[in-house]
PDB file of N, CA and C in Angstrom:
ATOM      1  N   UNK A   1      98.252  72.880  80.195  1.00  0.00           N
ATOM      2  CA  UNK A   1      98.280  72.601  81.602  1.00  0.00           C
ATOM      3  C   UNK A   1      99.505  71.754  81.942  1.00  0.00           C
ATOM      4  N   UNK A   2      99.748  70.953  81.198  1.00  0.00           N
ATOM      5  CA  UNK A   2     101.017  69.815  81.769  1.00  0.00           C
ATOM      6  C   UNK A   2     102.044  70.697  81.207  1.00  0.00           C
ATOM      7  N   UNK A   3     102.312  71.548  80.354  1.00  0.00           N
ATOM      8  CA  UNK A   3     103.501  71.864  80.145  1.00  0.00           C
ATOM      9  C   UNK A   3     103.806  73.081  81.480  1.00  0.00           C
ATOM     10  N   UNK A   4     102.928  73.631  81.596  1.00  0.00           N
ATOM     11  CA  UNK A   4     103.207  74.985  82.972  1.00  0.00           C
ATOM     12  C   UNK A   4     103.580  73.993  84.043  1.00  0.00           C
ATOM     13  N   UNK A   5     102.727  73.016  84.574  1.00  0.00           N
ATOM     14  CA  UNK A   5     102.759  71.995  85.442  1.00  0.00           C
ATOM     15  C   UNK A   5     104.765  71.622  85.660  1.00  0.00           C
ATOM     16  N   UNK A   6     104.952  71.228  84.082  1.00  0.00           N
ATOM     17  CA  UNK A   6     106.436  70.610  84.378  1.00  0.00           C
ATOM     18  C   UNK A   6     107.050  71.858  84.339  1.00  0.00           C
ATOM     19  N   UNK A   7     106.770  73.218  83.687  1.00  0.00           N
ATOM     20  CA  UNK A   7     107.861  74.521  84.512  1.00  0.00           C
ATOM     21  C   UNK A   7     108.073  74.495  85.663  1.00  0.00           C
ATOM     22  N   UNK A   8     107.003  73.953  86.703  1.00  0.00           N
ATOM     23  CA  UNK A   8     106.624  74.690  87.525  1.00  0.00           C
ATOM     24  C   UNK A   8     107.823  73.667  88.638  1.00  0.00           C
ATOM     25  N   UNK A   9     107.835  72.088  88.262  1.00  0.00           N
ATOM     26  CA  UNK A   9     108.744  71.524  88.892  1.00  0.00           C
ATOM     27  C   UNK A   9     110.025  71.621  88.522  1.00  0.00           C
ATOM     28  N   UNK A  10     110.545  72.620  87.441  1.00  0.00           N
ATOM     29  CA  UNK A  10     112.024  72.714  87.073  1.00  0.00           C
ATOM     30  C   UNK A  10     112.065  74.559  88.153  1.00  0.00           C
ATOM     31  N   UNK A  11     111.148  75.184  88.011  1.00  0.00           N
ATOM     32  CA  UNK A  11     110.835  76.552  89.036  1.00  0.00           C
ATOM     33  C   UNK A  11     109.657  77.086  89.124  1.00  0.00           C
ATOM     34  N   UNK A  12     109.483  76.659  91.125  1.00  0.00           N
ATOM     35  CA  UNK A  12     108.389  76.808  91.384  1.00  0.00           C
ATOM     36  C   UNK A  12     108.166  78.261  92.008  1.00  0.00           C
ATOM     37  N   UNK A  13     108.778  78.814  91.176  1.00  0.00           N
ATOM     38  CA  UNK A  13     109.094  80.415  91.880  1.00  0.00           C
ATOM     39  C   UNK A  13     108.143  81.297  90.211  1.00  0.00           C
ATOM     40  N   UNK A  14     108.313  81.018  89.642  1.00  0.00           N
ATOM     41  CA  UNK A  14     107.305  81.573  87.997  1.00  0.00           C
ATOM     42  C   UNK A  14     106.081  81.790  88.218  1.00  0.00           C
ATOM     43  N   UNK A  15     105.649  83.310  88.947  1.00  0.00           N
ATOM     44  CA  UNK A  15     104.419  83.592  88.675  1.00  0.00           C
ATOM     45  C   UNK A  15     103.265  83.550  87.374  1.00  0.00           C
ATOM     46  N   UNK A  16     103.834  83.748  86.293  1.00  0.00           N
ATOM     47  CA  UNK A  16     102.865  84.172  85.391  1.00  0.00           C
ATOM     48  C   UNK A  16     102.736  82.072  85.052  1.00  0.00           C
ATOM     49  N   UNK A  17     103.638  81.425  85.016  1.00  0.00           N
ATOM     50  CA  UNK A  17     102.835  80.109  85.102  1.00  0.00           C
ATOM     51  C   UNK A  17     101.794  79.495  86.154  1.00  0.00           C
ATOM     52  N   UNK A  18     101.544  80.320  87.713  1.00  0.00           N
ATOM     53  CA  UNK A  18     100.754  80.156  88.029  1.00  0.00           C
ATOM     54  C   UNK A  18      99.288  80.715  87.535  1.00  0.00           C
ATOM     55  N   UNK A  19      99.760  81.731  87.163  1.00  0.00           N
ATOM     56  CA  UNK A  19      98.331  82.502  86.825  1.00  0.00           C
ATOM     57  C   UNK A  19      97.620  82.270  85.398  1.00  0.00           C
ATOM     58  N   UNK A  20      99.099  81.482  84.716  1.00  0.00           N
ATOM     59  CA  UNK A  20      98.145  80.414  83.555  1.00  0.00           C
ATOM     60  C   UNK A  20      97.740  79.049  83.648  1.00  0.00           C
ATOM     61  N   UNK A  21      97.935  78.506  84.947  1.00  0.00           N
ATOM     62  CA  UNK A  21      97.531  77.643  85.424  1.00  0.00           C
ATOM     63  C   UNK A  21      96.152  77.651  85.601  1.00  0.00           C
ATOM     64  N   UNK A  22      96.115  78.742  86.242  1.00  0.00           N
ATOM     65  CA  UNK A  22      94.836  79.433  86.862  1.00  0.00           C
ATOM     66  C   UNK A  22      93.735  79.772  85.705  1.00  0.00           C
ATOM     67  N   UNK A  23      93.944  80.512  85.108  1.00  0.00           N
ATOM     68  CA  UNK A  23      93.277  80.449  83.939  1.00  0.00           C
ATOM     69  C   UNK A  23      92.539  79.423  83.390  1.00  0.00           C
ATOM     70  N   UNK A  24      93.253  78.062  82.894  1.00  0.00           N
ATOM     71  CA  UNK A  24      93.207  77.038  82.609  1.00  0.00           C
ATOM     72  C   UNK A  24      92.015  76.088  83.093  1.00  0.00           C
ATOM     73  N   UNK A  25      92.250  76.194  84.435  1.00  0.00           N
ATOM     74  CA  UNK A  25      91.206  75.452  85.318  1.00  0.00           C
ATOM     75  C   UNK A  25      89.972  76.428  85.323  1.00  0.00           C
ATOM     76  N   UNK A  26      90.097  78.002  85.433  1.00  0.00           N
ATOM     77  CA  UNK A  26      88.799  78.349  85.437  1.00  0.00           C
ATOM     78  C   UNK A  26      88.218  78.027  84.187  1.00  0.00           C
ATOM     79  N   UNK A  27      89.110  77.678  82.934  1.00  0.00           N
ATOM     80  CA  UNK A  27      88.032  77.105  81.578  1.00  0.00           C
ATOM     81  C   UNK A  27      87.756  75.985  81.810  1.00  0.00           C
ATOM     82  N   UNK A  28      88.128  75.045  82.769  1.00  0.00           N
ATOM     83  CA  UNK A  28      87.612  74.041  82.923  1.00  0.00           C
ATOM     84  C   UNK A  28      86.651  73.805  84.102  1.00  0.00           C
ATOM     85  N   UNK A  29      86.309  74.731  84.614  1.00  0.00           N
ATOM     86  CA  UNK A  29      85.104  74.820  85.544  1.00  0.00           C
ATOM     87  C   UNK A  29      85.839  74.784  87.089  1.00  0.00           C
ATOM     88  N   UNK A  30      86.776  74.601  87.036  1.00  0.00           N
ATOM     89  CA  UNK A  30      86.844  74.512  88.384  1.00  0.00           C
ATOM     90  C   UNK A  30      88.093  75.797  89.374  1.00  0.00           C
ATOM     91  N   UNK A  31      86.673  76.711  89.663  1.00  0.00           N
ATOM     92  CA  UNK A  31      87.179  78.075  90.046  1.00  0.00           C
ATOM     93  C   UNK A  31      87.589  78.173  91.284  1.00  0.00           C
ATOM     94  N   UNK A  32      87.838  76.996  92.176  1.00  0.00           N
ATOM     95  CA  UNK A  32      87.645  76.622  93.787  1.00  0.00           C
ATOM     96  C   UNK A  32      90.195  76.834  93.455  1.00  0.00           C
ATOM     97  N   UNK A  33      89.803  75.783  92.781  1.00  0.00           N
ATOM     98  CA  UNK A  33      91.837  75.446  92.428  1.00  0.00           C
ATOM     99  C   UNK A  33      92.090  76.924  91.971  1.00  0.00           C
ATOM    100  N   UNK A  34      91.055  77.702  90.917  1.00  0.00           N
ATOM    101  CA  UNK A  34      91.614  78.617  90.019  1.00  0.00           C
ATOM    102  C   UNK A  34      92.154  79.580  91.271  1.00  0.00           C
ATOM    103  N   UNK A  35      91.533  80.055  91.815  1.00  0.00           N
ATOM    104  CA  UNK A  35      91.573  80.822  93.205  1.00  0.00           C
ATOM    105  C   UNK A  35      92.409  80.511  93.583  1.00  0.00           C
ATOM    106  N   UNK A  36      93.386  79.229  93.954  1.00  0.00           N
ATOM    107  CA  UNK A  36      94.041  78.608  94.757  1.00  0.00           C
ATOM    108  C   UNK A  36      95.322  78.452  93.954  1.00  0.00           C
ATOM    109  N   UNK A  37      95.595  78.626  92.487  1.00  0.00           N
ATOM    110  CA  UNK A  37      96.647  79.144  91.674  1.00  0.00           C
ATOM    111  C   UNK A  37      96.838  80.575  91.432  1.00  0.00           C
ATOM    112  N   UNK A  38      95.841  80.851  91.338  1.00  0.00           N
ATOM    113  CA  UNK A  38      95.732  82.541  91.393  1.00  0.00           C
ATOM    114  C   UNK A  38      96.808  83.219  92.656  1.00  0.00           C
ATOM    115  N   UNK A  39      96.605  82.826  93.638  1.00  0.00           N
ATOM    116  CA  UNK A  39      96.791  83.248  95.139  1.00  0.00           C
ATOM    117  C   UNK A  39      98.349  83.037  95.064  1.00  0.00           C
ATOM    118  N   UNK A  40      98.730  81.334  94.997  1.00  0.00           N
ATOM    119  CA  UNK A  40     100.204  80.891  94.705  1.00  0.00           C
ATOM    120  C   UNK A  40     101.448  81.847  93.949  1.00  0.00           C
ATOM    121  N   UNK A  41     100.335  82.488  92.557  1.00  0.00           N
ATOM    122  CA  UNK A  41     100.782  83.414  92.088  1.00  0.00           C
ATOM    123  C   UNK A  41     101.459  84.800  92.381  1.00  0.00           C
ATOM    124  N   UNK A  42     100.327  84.943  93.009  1.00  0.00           N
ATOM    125  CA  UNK A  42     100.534  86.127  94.139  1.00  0.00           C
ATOM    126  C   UNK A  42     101.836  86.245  94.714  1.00  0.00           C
ATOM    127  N   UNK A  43     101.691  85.047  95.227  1.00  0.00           N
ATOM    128  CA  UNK A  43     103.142  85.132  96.444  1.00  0.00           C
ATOM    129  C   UNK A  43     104.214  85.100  95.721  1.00  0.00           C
ATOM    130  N   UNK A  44     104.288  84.619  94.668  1.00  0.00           N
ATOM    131  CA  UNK A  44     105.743  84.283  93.426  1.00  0.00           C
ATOM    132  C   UNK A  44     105.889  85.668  92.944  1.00  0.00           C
ATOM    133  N   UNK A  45     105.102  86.688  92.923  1.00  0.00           N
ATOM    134  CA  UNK A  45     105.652  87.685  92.105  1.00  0.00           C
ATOM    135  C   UNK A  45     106.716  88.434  92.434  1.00  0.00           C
ATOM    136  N   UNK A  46     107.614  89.045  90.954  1.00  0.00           N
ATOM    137  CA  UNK A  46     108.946  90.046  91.626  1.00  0.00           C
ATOM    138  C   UNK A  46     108.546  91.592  91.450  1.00  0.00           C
ATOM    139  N   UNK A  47     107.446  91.717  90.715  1.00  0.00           N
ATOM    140  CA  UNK A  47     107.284  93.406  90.675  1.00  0.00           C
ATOM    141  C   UNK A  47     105.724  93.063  90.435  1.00  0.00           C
ATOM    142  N   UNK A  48     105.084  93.885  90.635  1.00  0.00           N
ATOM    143  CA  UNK A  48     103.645  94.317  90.799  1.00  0.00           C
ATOM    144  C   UNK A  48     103.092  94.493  89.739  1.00  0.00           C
ATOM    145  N   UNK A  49     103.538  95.176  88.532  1.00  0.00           N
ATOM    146  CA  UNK A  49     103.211  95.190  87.180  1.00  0.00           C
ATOM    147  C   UNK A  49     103.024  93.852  86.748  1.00  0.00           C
ATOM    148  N   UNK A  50     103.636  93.227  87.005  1.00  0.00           N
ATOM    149  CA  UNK A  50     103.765  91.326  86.528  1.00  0.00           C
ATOM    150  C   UNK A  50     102.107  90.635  87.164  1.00  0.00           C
ATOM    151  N   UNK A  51     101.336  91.165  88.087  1.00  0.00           N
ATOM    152  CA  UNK A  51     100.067  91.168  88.194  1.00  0.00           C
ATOM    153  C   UNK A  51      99.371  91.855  87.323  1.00  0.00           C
ATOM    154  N   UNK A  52      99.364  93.168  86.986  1.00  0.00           N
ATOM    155  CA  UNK A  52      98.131  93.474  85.612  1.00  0.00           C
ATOM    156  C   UNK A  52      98.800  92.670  84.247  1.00  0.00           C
ATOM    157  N   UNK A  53     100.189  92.504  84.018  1.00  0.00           N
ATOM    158  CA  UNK A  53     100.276  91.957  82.566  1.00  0.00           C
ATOM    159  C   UNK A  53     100.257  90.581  82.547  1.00  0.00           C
ATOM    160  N   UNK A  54     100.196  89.983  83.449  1.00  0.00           N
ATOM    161  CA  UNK A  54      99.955  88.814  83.836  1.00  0.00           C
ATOM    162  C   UNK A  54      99.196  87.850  83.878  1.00  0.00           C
ATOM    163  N   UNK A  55      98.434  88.613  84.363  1.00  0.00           N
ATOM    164  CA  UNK A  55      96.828  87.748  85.236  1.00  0.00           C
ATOM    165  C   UNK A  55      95.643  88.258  85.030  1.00  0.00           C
ATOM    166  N   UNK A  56      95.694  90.223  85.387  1.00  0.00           N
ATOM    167  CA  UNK A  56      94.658  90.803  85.765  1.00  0.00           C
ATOM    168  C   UNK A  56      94.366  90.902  83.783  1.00  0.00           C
ATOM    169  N   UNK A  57      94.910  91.437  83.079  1.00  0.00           N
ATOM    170  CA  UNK A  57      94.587  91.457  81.404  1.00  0.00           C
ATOM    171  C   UNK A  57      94.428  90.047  80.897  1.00  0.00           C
ATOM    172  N   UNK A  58      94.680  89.175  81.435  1.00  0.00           N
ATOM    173  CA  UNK A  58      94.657  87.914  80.647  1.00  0.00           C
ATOM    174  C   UNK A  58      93.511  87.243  80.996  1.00  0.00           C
ATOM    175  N   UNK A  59      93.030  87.435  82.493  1.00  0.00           N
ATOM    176  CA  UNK A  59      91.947  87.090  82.844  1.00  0.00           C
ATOM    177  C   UNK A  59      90.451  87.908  82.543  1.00  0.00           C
ATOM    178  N   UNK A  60      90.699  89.411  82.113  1.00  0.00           N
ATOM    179  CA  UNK A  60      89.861  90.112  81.888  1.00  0.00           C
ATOM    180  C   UNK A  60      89.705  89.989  80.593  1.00  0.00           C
ATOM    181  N   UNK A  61      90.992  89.307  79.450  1.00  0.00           N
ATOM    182  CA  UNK A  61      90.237  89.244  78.241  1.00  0.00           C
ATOM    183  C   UNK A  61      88.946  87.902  77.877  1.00  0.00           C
ATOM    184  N   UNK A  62      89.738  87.125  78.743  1.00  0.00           N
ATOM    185  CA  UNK A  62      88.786  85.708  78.547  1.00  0.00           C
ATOM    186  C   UNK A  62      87.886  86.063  79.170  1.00  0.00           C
ATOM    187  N   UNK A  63      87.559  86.730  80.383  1.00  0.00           N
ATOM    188  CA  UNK A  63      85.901  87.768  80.793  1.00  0.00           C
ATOM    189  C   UNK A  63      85.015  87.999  79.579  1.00  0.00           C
ATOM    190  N   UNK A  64      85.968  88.756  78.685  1.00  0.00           N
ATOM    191  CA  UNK A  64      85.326  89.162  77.596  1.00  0.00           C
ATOM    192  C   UNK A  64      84.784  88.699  76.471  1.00  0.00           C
ATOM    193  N   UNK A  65      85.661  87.260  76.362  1.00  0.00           N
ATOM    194  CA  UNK A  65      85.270  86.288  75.670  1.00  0.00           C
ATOM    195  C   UNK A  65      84.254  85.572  75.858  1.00  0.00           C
ATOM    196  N   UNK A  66      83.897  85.470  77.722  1.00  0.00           N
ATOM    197  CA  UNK A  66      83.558  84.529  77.800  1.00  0.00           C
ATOM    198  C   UNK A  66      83.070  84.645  79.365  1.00  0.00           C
ATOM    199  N   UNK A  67      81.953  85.598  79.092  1.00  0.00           N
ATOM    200  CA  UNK A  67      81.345  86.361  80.345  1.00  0.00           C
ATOM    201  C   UNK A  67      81.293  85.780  81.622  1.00  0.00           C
ATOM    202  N   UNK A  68      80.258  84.542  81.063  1.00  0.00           N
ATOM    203  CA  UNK A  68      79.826  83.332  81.992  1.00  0.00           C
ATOM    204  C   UNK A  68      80.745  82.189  83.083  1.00  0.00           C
ATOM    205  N   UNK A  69      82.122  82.965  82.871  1.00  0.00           N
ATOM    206  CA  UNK A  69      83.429  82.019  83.020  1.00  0.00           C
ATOM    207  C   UNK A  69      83.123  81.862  84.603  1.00  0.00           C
ATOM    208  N   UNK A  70      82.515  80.757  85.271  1.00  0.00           N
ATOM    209  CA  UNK A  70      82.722  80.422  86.619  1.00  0.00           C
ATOM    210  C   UNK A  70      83.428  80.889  87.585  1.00  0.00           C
ATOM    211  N   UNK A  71      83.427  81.874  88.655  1.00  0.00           N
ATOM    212  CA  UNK A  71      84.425  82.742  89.767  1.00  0.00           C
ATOM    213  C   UNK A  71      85.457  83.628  88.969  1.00  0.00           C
ATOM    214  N   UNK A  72      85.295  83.649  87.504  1.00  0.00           N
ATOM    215  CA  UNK A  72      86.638  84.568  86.912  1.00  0.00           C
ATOM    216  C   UNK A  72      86.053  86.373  87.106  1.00  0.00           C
ATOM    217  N   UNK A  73      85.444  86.589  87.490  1.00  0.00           N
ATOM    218  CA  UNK A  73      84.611  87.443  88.105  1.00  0.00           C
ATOM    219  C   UNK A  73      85.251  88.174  89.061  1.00  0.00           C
ATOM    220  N   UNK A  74      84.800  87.142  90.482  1.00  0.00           N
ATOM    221  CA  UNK A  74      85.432  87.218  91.501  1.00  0.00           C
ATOM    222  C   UNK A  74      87.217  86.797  91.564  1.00  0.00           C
ATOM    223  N   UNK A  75      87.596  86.426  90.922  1.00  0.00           N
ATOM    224  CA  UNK A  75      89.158  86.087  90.643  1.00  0.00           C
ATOM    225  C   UNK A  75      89.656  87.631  90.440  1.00  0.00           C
ATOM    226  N   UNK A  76      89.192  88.179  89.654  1.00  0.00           N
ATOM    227  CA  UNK A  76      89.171  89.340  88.880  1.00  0.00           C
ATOM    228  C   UNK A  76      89.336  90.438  89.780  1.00  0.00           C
ATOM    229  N   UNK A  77      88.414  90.349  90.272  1.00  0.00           N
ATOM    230  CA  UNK A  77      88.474  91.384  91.253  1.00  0.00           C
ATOM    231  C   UNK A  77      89.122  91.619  92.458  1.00  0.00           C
ATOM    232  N   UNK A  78      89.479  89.864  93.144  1.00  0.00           N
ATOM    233  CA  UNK A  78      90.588  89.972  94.204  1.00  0.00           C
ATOM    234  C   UNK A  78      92.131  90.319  93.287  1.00  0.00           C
ATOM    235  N   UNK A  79      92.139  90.156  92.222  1.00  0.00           N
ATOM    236  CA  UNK A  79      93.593  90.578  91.650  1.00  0.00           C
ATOM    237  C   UNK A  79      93.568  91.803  91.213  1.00  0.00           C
ATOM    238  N   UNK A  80      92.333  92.568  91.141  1.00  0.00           N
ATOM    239  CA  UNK A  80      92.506  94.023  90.827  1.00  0.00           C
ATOM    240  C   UNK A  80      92.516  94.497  92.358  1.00  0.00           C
ATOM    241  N   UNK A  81      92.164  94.216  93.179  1.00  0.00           N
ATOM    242  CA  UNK A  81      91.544  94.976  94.774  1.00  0.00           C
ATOM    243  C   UNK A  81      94.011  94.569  95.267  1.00  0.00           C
ATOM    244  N   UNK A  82      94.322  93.389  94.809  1.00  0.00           N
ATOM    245  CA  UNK A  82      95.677  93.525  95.021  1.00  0.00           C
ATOM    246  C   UNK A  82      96.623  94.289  94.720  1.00  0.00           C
ATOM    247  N   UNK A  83      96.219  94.175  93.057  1.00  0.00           N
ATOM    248  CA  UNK A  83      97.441  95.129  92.456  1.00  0.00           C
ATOM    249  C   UNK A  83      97.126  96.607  92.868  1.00  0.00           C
ATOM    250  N   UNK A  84      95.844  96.949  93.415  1.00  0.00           N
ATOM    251  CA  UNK A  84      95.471  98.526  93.597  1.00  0.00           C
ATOM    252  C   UNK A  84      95.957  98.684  95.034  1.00  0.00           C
ATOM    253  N   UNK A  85      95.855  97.769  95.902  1.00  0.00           N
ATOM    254  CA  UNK A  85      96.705  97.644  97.084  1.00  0.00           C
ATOM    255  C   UNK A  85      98.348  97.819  97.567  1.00  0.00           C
ATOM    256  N   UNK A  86      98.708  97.014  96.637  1.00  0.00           N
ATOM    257  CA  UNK A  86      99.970  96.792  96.553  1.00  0.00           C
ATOM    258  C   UNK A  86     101.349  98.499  95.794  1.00  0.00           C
ATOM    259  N   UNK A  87      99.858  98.572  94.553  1.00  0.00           N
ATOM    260  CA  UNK A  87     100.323  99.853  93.979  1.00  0.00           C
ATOM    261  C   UNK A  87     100.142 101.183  95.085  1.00  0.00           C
ATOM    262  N   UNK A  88      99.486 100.974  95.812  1.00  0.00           N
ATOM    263  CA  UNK A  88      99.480 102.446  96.884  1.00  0.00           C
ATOM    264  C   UNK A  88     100.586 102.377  97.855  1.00  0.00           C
ATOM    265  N   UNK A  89     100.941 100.995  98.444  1.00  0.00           N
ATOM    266  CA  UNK A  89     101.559 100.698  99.523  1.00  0.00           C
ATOM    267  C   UNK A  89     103.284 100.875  98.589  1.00  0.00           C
ATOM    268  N   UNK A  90     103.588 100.755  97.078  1.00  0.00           N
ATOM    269  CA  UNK A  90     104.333 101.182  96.258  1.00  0.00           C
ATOM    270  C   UNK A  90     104.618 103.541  96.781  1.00  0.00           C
ATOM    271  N   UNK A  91     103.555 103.716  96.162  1.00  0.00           N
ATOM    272  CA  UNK A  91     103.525 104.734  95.751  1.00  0.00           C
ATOM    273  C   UNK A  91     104.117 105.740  97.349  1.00  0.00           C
ATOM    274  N   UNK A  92     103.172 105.055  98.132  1.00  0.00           N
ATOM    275  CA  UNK A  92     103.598 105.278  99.766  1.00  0.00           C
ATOM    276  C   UNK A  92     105.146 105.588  99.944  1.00  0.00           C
ATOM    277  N   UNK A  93     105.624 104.115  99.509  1.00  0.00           N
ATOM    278  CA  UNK A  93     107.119 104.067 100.422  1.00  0.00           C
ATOM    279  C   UNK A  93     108.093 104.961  99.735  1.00  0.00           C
ATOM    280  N   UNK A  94     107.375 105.218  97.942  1.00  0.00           N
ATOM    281  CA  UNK A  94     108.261 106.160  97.040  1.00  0.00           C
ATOM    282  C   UNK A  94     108.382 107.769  97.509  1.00  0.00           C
ATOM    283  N   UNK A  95     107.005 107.813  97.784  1.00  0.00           N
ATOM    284  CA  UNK A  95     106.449 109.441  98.381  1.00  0.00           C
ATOM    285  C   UNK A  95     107.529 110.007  99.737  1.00  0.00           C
ATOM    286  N   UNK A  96     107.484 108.481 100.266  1.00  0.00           N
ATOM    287  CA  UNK A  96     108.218 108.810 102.386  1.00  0.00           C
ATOM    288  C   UNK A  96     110.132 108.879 101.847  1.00  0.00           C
ATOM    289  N   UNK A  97     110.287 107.899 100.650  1.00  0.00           N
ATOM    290  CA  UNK A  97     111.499 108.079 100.402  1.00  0.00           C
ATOM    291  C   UNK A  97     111.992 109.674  99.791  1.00  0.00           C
ATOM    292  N   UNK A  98     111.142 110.003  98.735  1.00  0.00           N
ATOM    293  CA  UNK A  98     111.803 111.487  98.390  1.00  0.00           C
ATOM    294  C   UNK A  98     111.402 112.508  98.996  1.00  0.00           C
ATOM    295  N   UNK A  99     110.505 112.472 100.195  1.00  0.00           N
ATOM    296  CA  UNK A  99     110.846 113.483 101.669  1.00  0.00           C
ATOM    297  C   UNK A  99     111.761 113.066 102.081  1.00  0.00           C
ATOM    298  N   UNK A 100     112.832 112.045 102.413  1.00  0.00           N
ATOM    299  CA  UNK A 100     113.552 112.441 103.526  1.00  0.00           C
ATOM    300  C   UNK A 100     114.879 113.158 102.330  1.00  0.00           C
TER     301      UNK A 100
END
């Protein structure tokens, strides 16, 4: 936690240190912040893939580890309901580009 923490004040632009931030706190119970690094994350990213290798697999393995994990559930699922969002609104602008 303190070492992502001091990335984060040399660049606060590093998604995947938010989303191990995030992580972090949901092992420590508190899924209210995890949500609230999670999200930060969000906004820092440069490509969309950098959400499933990121966040959405890293958070789904500790799921697996560790079923019971407080809101990693619901974390889970607003970062899959994104990247599936984000990937259509992708696929969209690729589709409108090689019609014209």
């Amino acid at each position: 936690m303190k070492a992502s923490t001091e990335a984060l004040r040399f660049d606060p632009n590093l998604a995947p240190v938010y989303f191990n931030i995030g992580l972090v706190l949901l092992h420590m119970g508190r899924d209210a912040e995890a949500r609230k690094r999670y999200n930060d994350g969000m906004q820092k990213l440069a490509q969309v893939g950098d959400l499933k290798y990121d966040a959405i697999d890293d958070l789904r393995d500790a799921l697996t580890k560790n079923p019971q994990l407080r809101g990693g559930a619901e974390i889970l699922e607003m970062l899959e309901q994104e990247y599936a969002k984000t990937s259509r609104e992708i696929a969209t602008s690729v589709g409108v580009l090689r019609s014209t």
